[in-house]
C-alpha atoms as a PDB file:
ATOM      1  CA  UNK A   1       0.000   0.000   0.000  1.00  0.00           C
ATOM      2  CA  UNK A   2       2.720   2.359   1.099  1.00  0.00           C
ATOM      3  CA  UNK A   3       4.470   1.432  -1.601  1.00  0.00           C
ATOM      4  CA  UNK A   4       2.215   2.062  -4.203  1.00  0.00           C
ATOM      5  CA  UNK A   5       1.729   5.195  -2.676  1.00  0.00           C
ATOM      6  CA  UNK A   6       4.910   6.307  -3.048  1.00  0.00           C
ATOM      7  CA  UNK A   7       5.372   5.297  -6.435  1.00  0.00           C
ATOM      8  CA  UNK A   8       2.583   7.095  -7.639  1.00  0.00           C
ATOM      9  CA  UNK A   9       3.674  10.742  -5.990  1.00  0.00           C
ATOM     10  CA  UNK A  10       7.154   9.555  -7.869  1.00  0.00           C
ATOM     11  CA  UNK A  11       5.620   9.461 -10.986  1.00  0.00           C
ATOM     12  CA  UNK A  12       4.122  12.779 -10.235  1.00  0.00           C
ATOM     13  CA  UNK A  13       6.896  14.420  -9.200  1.00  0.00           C
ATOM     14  CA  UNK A  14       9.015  13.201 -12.441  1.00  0.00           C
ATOM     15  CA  UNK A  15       5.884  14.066 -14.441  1.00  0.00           C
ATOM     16  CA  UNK A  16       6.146  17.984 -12.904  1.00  0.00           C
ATOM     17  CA  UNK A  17      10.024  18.036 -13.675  1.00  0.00           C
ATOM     18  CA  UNK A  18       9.176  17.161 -17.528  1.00  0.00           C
ATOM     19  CA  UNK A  19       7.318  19.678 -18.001  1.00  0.00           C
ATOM     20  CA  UNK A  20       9.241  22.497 -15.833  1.00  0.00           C
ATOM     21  CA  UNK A  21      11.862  21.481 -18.784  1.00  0.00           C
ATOM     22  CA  UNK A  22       9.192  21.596 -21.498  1.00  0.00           C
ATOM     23  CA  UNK A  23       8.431  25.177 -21.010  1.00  0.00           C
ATOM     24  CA  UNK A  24      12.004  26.439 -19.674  1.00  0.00           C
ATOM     25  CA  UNK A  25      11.699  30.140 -20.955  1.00  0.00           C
ATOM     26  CA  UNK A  26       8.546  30.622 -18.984  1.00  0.00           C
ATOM     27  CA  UNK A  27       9.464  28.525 -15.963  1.00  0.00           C
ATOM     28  CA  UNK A  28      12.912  30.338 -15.459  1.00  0.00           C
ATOM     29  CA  UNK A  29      11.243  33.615 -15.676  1.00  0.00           C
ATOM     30  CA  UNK A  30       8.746  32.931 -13.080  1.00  0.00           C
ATOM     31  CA  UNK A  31      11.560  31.393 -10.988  1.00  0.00           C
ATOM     32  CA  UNK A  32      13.645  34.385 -11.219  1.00  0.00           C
ATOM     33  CA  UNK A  33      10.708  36.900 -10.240  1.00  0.00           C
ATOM     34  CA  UNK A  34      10.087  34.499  -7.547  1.00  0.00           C
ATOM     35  CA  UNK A  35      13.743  34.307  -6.291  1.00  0.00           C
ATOM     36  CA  UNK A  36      14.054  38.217  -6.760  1.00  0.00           C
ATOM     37  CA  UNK A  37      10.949  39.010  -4.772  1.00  0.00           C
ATOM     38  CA  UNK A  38      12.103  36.547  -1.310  1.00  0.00           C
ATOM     39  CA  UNK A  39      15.939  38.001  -1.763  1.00  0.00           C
ATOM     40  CA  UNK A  40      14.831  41.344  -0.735  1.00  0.00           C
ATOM     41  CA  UNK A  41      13.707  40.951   2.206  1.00  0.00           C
ATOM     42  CA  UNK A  42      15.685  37.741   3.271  1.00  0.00           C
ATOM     43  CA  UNK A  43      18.767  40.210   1.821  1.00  0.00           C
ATOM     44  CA  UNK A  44      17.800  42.571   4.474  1.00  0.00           C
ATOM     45  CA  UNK A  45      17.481  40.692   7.258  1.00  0.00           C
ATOM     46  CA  UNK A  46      20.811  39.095   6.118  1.00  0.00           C
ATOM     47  CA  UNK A  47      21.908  42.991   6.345  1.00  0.00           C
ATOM     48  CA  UNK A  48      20.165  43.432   9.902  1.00  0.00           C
ATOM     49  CA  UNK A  49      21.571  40.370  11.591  1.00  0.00           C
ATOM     50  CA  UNK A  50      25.032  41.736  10.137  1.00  0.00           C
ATOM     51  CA  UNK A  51      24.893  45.090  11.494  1.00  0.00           C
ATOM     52  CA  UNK A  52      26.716  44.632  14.919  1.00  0.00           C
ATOM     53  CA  UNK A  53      29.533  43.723  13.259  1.00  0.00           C
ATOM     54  CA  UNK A  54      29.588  46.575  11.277  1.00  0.00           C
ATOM     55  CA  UNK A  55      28.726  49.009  14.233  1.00  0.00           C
ATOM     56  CA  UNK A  56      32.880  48.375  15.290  1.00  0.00           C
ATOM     57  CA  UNK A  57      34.435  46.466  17.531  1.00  0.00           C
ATOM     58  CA  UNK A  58      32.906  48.009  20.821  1.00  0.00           C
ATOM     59  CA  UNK A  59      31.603  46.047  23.759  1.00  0.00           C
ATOM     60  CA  UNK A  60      27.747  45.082  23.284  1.00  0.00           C
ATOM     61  CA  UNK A  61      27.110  45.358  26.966  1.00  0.00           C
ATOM     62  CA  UNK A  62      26.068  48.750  27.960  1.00  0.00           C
ATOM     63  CA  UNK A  63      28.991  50.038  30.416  1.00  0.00           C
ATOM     64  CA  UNK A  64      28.676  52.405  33.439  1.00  0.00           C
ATOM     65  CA  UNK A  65      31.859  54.657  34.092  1.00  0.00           C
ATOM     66  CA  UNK A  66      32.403  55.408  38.247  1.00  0.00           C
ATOM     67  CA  UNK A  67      34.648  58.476  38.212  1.00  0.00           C
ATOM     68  CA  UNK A  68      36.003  59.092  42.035  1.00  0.00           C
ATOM     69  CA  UNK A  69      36.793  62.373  43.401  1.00  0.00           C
ATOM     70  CA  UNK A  70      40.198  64.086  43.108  1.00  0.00           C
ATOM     71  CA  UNK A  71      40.995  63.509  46.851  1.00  0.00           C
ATOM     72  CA  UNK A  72      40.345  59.375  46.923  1.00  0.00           C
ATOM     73  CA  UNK A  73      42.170  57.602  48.981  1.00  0.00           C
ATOM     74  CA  UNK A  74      43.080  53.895  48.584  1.00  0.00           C
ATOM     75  CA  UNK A  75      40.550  52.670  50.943  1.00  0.00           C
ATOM     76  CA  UNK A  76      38.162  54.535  49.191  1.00  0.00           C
ATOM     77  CA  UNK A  77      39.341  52.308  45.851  1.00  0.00           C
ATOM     78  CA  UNK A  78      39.080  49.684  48.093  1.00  0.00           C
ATOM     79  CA  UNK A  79      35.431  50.032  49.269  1.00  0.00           C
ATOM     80  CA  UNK A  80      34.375  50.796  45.380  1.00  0.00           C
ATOM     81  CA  UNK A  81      35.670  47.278  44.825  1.00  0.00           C
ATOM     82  CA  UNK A  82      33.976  45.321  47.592  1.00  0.00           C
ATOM     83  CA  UNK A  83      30.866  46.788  46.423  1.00  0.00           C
ATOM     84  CA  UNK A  84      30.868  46.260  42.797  1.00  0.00           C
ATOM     85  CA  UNK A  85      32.126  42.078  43.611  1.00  0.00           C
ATOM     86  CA  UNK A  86      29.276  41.922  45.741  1.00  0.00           C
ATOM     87  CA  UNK A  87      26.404  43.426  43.626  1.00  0.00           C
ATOM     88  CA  UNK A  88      24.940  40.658  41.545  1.00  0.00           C
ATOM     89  CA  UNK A  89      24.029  43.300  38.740  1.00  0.00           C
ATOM     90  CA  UNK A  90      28.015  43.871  38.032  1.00  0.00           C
ATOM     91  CA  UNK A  91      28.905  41.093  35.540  1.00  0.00           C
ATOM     92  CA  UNK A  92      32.812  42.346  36.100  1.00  0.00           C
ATOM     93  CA  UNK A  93      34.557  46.242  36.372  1.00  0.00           C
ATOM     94  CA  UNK A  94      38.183  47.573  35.148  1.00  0.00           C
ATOM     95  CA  UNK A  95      39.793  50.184  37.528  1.00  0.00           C
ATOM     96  CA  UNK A  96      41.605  52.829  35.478  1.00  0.00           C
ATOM     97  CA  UNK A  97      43.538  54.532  37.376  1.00  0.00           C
ATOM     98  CA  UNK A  98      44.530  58.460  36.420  1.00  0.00           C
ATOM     99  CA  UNK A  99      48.330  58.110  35.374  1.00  0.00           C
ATOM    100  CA  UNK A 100      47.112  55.478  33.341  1.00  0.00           C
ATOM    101  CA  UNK A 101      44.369  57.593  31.980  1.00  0.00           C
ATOM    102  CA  UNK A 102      46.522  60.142  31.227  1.00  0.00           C
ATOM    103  CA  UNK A 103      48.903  58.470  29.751  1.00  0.00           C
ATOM    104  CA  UNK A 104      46.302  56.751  26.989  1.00  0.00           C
ATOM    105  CA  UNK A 105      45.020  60.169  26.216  1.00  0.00           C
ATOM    106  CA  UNK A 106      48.412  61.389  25.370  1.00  0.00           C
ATOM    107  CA  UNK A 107      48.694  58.549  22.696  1.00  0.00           C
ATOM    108  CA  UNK A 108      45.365  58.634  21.426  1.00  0.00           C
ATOM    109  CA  UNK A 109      44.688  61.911  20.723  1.00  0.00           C
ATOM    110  CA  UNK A 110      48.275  63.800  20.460  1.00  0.00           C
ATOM    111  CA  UNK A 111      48.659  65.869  23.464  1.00  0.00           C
ATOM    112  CA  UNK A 112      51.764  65.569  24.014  1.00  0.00           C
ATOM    113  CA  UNK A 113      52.918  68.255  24.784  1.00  0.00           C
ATOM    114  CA  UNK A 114      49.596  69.804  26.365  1.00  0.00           C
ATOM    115  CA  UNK A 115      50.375  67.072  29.062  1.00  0.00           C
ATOM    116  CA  UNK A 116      53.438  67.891  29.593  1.00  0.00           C
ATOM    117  CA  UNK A 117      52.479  71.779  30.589  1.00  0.00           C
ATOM    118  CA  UNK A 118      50.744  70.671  32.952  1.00  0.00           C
ATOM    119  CA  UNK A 119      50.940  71.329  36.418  1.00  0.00           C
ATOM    120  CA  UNK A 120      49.030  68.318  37.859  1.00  0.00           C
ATOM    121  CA  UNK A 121      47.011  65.148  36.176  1.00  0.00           C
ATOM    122  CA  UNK A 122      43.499  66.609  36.450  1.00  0.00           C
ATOM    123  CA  UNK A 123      41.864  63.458  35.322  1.00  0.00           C
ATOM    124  CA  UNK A 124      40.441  61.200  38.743  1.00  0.00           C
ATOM    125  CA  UNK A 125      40.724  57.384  39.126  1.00  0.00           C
ATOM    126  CA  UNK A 126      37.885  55.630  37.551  1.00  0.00           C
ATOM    127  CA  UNK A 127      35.823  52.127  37.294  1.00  0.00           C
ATOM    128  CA  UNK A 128      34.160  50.616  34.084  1.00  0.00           C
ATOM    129  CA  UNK A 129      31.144  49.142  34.711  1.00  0.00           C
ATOM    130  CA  UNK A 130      30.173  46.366  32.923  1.00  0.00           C
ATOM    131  CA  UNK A 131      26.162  45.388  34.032  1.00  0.00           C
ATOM    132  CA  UNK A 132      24.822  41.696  33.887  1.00  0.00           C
ATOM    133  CA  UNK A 133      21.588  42.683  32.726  1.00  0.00           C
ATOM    134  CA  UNK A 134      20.770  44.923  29.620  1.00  0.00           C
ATOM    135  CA  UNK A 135      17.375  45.693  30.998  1.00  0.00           C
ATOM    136  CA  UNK A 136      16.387  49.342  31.439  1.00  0.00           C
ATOM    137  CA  UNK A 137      14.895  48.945  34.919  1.00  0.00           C
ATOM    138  CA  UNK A 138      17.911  47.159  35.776  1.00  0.00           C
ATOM    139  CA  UNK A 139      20.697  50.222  34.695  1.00  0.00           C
ATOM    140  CA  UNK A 140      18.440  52.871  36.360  1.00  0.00           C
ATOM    141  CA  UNK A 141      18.507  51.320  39.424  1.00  0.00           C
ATOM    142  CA  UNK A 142      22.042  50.351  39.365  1.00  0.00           C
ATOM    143  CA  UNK A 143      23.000  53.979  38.344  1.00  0.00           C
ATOM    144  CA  UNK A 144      20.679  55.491  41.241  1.00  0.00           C
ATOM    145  CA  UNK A 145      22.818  53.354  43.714  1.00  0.00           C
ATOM    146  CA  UNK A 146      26.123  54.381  42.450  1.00  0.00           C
ATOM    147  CA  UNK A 147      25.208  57.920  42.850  1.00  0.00           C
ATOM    148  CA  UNK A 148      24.502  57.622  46.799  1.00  0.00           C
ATOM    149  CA  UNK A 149      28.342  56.319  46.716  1.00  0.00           C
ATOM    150  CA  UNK A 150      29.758  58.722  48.714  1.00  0.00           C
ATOM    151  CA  UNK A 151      33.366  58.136  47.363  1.00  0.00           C
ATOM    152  CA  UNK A 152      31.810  59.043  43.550  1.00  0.00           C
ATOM    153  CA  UNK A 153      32.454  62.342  42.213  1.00  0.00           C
ATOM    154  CA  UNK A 154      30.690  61.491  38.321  1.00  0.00           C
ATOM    155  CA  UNK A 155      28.526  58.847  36.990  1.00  0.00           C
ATOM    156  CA  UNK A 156      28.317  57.992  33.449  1.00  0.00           C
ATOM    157  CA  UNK A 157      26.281  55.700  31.492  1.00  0.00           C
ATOM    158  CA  UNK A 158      27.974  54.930  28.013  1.00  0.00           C
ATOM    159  CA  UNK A 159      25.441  52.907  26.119  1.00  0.00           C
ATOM    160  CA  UNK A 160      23.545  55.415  24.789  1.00  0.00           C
ATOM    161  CA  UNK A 161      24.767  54.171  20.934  1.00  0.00           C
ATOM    162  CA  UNK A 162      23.642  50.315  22.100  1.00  0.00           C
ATOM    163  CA  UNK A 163      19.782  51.825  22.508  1.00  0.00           C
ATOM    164  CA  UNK A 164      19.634  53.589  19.142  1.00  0.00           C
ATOM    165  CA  UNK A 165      21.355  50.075  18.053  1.00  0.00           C
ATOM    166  CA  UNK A 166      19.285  48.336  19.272  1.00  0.00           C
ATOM    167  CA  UNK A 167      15.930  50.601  18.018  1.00  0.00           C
ATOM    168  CA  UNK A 168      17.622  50.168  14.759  1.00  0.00           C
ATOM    169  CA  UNK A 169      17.495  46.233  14.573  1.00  0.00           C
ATOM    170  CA  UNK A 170      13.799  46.258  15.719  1.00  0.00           C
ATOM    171  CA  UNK A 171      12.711  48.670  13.310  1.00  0.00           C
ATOM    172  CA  UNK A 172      14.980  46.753  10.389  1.00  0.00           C
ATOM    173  CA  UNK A 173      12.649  43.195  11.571  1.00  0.00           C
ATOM    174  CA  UNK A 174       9.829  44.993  11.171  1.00  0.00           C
ATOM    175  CA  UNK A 175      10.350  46.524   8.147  1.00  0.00           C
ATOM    176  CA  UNK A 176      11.702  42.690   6.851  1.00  0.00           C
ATOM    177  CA  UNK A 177       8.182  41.135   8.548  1.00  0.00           C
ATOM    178  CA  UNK A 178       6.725  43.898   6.840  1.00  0.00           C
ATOM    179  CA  UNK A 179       8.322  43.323   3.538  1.00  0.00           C
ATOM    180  CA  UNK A 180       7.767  39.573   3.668  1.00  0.00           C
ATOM    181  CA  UNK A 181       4.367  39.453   4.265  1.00  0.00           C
ATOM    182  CA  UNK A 182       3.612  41.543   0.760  1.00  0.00           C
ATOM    183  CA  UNK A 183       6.027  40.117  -1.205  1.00  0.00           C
ATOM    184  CA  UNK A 184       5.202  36.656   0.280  1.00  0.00           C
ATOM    185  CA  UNK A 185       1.262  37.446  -0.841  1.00  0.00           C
ATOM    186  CA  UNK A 186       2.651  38.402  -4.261  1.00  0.00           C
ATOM    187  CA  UNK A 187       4.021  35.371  -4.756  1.00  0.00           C
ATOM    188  CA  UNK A 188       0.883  33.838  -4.035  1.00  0.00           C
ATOM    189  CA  UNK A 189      -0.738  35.773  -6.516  1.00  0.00           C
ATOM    190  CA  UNK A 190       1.759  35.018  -9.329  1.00  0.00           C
ATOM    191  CA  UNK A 191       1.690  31.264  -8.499  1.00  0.00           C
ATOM    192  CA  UNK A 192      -2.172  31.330  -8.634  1.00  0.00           C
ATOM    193  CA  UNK A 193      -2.063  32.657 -12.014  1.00  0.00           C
ATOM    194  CA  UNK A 194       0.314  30.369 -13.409  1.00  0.00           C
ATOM    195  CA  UNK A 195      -1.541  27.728 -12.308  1.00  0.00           C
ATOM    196  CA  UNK A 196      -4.669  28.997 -13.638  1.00  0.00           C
ATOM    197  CA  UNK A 197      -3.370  28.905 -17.060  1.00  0.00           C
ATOM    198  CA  UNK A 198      -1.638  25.934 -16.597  1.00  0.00           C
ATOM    199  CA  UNK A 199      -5.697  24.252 -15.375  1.00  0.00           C
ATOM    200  CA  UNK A 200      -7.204  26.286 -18.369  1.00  0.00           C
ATOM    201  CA  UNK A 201      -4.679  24.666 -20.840  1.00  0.00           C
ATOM    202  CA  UNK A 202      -5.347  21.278 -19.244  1.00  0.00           C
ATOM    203  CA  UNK A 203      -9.409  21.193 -19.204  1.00  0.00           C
ATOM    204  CA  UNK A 204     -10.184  18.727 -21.285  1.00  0.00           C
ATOM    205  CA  UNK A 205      -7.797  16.381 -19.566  1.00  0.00           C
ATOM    206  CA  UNK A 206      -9.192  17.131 -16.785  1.00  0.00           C
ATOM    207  CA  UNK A 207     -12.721  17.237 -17.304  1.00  0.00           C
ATOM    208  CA  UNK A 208     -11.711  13.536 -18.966  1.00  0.00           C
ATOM    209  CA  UNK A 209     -10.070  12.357 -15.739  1.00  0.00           C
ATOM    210  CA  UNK A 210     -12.734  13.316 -13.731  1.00  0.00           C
ATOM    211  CA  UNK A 211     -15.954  10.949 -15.860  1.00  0.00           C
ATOM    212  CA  UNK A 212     -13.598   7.772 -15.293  1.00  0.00           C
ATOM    213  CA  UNK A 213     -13.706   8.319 -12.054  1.00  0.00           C
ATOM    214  CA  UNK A 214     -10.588  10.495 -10.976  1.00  0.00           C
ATOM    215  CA  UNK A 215     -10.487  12.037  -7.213  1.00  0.00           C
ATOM    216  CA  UNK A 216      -9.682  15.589  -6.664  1.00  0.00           C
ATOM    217  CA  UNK A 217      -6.310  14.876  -4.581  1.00  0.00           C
ATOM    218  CA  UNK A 218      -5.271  12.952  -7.952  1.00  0.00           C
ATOM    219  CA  UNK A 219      -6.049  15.437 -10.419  1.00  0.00           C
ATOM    220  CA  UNK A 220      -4.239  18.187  -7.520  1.00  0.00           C
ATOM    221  CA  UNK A 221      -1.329  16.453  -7.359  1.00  0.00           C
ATOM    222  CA  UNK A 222       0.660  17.508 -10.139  1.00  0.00           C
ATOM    223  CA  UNK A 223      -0.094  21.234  -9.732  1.00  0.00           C
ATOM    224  CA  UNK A 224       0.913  21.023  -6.083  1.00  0.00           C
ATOM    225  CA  UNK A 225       4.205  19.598  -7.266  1.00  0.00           C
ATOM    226  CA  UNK A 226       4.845  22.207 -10.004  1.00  0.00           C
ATOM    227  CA  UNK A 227       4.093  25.181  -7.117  1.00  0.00           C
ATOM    228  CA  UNK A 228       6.233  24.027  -4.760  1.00  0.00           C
ATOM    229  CA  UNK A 229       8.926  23.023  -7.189  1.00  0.00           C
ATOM    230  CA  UNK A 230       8.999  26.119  -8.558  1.00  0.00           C
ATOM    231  CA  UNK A 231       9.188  27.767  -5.203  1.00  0.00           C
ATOM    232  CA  UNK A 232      11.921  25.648  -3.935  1.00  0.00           C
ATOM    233  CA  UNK A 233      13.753  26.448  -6.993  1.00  0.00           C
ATOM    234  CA  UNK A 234      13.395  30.418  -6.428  1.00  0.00           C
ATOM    235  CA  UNK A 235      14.161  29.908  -2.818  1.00  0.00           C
ATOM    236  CA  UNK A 236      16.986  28.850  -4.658  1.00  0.00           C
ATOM    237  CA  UNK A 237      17.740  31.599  -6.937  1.00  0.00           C
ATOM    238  CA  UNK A 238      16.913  34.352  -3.562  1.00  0.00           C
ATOM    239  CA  UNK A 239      19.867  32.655  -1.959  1.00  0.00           C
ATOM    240  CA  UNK A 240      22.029  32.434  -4.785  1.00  0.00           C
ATOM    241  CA  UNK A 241      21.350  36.078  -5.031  1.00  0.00           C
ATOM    242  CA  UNK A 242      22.237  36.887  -1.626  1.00  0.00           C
ATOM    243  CA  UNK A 243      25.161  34.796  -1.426  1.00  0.00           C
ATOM    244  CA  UNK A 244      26.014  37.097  -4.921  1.00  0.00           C
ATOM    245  CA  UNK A 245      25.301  40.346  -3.453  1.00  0.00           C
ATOM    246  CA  UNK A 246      27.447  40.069   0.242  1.00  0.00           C
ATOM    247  CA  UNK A 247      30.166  38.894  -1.940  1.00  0.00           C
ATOM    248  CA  UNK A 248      30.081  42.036  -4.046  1.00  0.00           C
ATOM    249  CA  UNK A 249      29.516  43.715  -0.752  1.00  0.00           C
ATOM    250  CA  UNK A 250      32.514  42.240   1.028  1.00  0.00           C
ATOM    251  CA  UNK A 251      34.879  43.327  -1.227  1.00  0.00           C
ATOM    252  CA  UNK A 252      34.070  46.821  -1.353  1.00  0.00           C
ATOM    253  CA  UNK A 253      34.035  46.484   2.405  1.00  0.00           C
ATOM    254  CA  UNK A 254      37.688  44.821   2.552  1.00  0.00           C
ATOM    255  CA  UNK A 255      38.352  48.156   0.591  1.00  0.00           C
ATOM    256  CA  UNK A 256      37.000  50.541   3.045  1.00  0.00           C
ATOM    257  CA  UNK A 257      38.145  48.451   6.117  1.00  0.00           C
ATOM    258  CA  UNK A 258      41.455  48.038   5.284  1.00  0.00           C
ATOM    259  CA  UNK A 259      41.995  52.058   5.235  1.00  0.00           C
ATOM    260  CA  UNK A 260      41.212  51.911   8.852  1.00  0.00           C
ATOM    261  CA  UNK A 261      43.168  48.591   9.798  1.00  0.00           C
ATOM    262  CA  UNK A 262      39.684  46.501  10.488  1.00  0.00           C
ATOM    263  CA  UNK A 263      38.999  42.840   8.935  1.00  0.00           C
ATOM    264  CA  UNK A 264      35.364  43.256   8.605  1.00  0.00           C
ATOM    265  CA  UNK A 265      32.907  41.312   6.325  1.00  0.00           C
ATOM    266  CA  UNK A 266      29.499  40.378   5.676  1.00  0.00           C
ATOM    267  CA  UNK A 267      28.458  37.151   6.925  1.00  0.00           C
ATOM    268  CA  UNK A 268      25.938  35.130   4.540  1.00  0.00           C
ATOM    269  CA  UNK A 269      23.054  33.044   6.117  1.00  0.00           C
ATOM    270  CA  UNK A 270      23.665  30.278   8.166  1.00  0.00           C
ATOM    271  CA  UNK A 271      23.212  26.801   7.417  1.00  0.00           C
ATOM    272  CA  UNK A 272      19.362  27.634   9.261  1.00  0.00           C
ATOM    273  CA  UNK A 273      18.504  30.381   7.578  1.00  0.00           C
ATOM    274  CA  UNK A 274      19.068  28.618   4.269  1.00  0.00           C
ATOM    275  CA  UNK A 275      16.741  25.536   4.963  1.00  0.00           C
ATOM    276  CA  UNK A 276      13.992  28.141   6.287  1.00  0.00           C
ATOM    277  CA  UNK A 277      14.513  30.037   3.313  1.00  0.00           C
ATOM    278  CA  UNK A 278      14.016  27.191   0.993  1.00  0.00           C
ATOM    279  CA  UNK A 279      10.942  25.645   3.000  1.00  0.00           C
ATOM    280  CA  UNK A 280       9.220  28.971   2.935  1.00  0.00           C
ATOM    281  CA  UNK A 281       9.488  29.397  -0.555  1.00  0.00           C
ATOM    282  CA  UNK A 282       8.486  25.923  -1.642  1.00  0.00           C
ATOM    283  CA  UNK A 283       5.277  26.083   0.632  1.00  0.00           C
ATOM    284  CA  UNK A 284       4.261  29.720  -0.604  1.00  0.00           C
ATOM    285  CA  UNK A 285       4.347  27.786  -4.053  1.00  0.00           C
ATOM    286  CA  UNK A 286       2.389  25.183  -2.963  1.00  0.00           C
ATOM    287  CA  UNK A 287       0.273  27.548  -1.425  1.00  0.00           C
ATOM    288  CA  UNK A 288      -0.484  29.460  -4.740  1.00  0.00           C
ATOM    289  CA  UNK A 289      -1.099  26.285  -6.801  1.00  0.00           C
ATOM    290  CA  UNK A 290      -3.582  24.859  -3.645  1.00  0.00           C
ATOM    291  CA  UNK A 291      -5.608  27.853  -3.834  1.00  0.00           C
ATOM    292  CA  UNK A 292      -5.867  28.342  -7.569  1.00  0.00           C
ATOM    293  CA  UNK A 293      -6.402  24.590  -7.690  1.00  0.00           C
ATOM    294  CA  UNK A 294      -9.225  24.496  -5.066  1.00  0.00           C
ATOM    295  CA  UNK A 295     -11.072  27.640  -7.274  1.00  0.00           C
ATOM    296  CA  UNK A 296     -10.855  26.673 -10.281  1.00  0.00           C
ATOM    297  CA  UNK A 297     -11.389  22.768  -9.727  1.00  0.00           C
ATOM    298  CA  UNK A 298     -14.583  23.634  -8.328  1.00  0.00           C
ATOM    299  CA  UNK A 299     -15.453  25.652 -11.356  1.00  0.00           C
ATOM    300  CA  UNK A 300     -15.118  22.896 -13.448  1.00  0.00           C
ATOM    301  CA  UNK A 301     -16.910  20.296 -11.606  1.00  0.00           C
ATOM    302  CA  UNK A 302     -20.164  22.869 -11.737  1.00  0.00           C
ATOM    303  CA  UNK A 303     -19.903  22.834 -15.564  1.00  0.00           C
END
């Protein structure tokens, strides 16, 4: 039983191949407006997920900088420390102390010799904060505690960038889930009119098929095939494309990073992201062809 079931959706599904390659002008077009239509928006989420690398190589945990008054003494280091080990919202801190601090702004920015004129180091010891929790409820209340401290002169919370990141990924997956959703209804569309022609061209078969006794999940079959075929194959095509477009991408990147000394690149989908890409597309092409099937079926059995 099974296996005459099988054999019979493999005679199908060879069936649906032959004549994909009988009409290969027409096929390959709607395969590459297919494939075009799920790049863009699987291309921008590809762009999206690839955008903290591009934002630099900064730390992706927001940081809190502790800056201690001028007249600290090493206790007071001391009892910053014991109180940042002990606070389960500090995942770990770096003490920078103000020689130190000094000395990295004289190489980083060229002040040389303004340092040297200078009668004492006016920069104070400080503390960077890294918190264990990203949450915004969480930070407040961590910076409202620091700022009872009475050894802290300044308090400074340096993840203002990591919020507008952050707002900038969730408006990019909205504008993808956005983007999907019409393009993945357009597809739809053009798969319901393919298969409307391709059920206009094939009446009199099927109104044959159906007086010797035929069942409706027969006479479906090969359309369902041909729709998802055809949307497997311009999953295909939309990842091809991708693949294409971040290697264009990259090396106009490696041109641009290497001025500044940075190995970045654009990472294409994972392994995941492929196999959901290709499912998708093969089940919005089945999708087409069942609903243009299921209408126009219907209209046939009323004649």
């Amino acid at each position: 039983m099974i296996k005459t079931w099988l054999g019979q959706h493999w005679f199908v599904f060879n069936l649906t191949l032959k004549r994909l390659v009988s009409e290969p002008v027409a096929n390959l077009l709607s395969i590459l407006v297919m494939g075009i239509a799920i790049s863009l928006p699987a291309g921008i989420y590809t762009l999206v997920e690839n955008l903290h690398t591009l934002s630099g190589y900064t730390q992706t945990a927001p940081q809190i900088s502790l800056f201690m008054k001028q007249d600290s003494t090493r206790q007071d280091m001391d009892n910053i420390r014991v109180r940042l080990e002990e606070n389960t919202r500090v995942a770990g801190y770096l003490y920078v102390p103000k020689d130190q601090a000094l000395y990295q702004l004289q190489l980083d920015n060229g002040f040389d010799k303004a340092v040297q004129n200078l009668a004492h180091n006016p920069l104070p010891d400080a503390f960077i904060v890294d918190a264990e929790n990203i949450s915004t409820d969480v930070i407040e209340q961590l910076l409202t505690e620091m700022k009872t401290w009475p050894e802290i002169e300044h308090v400074q919370f340096d993840s203002a960038w990591a919020e507008r990141l952050a707002a900038l990924l969730d408006f990019g997956r909205i504008f993808v889930f956005i983007l999907f959703t019409m393009l993945s209804i357009a597809i739809v569309a053009i798969m319901f009119n393919t298969i409307r022609l391709q059920i206009l061209t094939r009446q009199k078969e099927i109104e044959v098929s159906k007086l010797i006794g035929a069942s409706d999940s027969f006479i479906r079959r090969p359309f369902l095939y041909f729709g998802a075929i055809q949307g497997f194959a311009g999953g295909v095509t939309a990842w091809l494309i991708i693949v294409y477009v971040i290697q264009v991408l990259n090396d106009e990147i490696r041109t641009i990073a290497g001025l500044y000394a940075l190995d970045l690149q654009l990472q294409p989908p994972d392994h995941g992201d492929i196999i959901s890409l290709l499912f998708f597309a093969a089940w919005l092409g089945w999708l087409g062809a069942r609903v243009s099937v299921a209408s126009h079926l219907r209209h046939i059995e009323l004649r």
